[in-house]
C-alpha atoms as a PDB file:
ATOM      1  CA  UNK A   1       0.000   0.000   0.000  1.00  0.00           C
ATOM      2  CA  UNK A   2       1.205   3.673  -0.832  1.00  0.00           C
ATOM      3  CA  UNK A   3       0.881   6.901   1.518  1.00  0.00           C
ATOM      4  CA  UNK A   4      -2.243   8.092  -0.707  1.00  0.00           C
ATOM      5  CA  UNK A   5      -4.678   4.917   0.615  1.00  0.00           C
ATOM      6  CA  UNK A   6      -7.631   5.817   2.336  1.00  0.00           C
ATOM      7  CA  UNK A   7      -9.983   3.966   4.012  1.00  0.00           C
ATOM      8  CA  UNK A   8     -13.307   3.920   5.564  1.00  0.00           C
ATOM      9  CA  UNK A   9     -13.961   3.179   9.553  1.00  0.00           C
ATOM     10  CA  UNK A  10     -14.184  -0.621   8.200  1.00  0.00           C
ATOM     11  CA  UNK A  11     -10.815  -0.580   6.226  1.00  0.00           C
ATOM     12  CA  UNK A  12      -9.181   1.230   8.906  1.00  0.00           C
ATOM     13  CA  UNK A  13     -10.312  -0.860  12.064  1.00  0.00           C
ATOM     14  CA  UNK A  14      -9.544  -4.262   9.430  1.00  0.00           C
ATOM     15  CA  UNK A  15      -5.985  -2.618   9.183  1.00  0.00           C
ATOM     16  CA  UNK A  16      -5.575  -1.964  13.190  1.00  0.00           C
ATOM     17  CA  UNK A  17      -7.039  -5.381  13.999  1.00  0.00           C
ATOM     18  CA  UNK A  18      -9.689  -3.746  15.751  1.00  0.00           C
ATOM     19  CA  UNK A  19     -13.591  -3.082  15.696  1.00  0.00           C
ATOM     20  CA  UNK A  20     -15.616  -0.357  14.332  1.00  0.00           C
ATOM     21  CA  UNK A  21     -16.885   0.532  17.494  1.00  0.00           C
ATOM     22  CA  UNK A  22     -13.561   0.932  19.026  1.00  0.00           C
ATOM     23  CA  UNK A  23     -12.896   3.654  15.823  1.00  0.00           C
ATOM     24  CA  UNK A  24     -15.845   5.270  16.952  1.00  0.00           C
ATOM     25  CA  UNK A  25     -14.709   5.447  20.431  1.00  0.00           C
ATOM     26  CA  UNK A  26     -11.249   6.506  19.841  1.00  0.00           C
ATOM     27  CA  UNK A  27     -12.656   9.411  17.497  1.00  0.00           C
ATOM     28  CA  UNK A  28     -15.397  10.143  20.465  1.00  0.00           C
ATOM     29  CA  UNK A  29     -12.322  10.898  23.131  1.00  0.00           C
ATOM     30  CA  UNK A  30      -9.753  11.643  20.435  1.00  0.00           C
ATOM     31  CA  UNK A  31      -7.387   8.951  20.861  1.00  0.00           C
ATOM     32  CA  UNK A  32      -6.946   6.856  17.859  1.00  0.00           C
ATOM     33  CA  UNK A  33      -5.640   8.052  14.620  1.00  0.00           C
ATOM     34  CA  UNK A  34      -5.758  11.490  13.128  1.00  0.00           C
ATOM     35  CA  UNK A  35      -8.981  11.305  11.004  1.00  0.00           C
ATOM     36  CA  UNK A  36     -11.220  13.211   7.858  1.00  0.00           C
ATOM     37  CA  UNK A  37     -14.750  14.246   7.920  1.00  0.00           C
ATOM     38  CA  UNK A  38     -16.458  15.479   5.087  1.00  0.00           C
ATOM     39  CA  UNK A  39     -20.165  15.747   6.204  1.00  0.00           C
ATOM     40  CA  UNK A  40     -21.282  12.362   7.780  1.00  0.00           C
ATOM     41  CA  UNK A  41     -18.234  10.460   6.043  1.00  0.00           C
ATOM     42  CA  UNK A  42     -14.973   9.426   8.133  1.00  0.00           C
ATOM     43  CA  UNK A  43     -12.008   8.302   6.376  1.00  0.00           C
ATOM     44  CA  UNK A  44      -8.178   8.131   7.545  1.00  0.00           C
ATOM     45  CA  UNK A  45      -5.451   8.215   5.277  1.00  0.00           C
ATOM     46  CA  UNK A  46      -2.543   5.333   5.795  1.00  0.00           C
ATOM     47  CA  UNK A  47      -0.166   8.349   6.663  1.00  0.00           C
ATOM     48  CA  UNK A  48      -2.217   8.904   9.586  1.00  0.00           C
ATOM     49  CA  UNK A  49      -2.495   5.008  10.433  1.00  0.00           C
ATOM     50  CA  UNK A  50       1.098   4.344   9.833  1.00  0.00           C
ATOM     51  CA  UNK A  51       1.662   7.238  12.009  1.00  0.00           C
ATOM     52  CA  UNK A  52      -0.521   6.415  14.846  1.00  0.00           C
ATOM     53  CA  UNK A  53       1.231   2.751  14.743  1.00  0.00           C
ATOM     54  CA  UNK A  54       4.464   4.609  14.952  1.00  0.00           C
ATOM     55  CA  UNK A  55       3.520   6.399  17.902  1.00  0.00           C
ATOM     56  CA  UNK A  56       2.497   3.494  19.949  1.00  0.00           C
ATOM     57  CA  UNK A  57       5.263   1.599  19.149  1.00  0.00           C
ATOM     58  CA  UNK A  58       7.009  -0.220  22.117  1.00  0.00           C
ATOM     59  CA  UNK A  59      10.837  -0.806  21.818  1.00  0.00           C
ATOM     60  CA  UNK A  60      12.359  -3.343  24.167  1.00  0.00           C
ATOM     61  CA  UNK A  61      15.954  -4.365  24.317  1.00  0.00           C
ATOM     62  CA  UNK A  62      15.499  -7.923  23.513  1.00  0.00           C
ATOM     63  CA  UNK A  63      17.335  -9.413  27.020  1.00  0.00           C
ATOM     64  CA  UNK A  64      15.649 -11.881  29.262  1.00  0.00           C
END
């Protein structure tokens, strides 16, 4: 996938291996990823996925 995809709450949640309710919920309390409305229509761009991902990203140092 390029940087220009965009998806619809179902793409989007399929992509974060989440549900559509949880979409709605993070746009509700403005956690999840960065987001476009145009009217009644939501749609995120894979920039804005990819960089929500990034952001939550957990290194660890790979000792036990």
């Amino acid at each position: 996938m390029n940087d220009s995809s965009i998806f619809d709450e179902r793409g989007a949640a399929a992509l974060l291996g989440c549900s559509t309710a949880l979409m709605r919920k993070w746009r509700l309390f403005r956690m999840g990823p960065a987001y476009i409305k145009v009217g009644r229509l939501v749609r995120y761009l894979q920039a804005d996925i990819d960089a929500f991902l990034d952001a939550h990203r957990v290194e660890t140092n790979g000792a036990l």
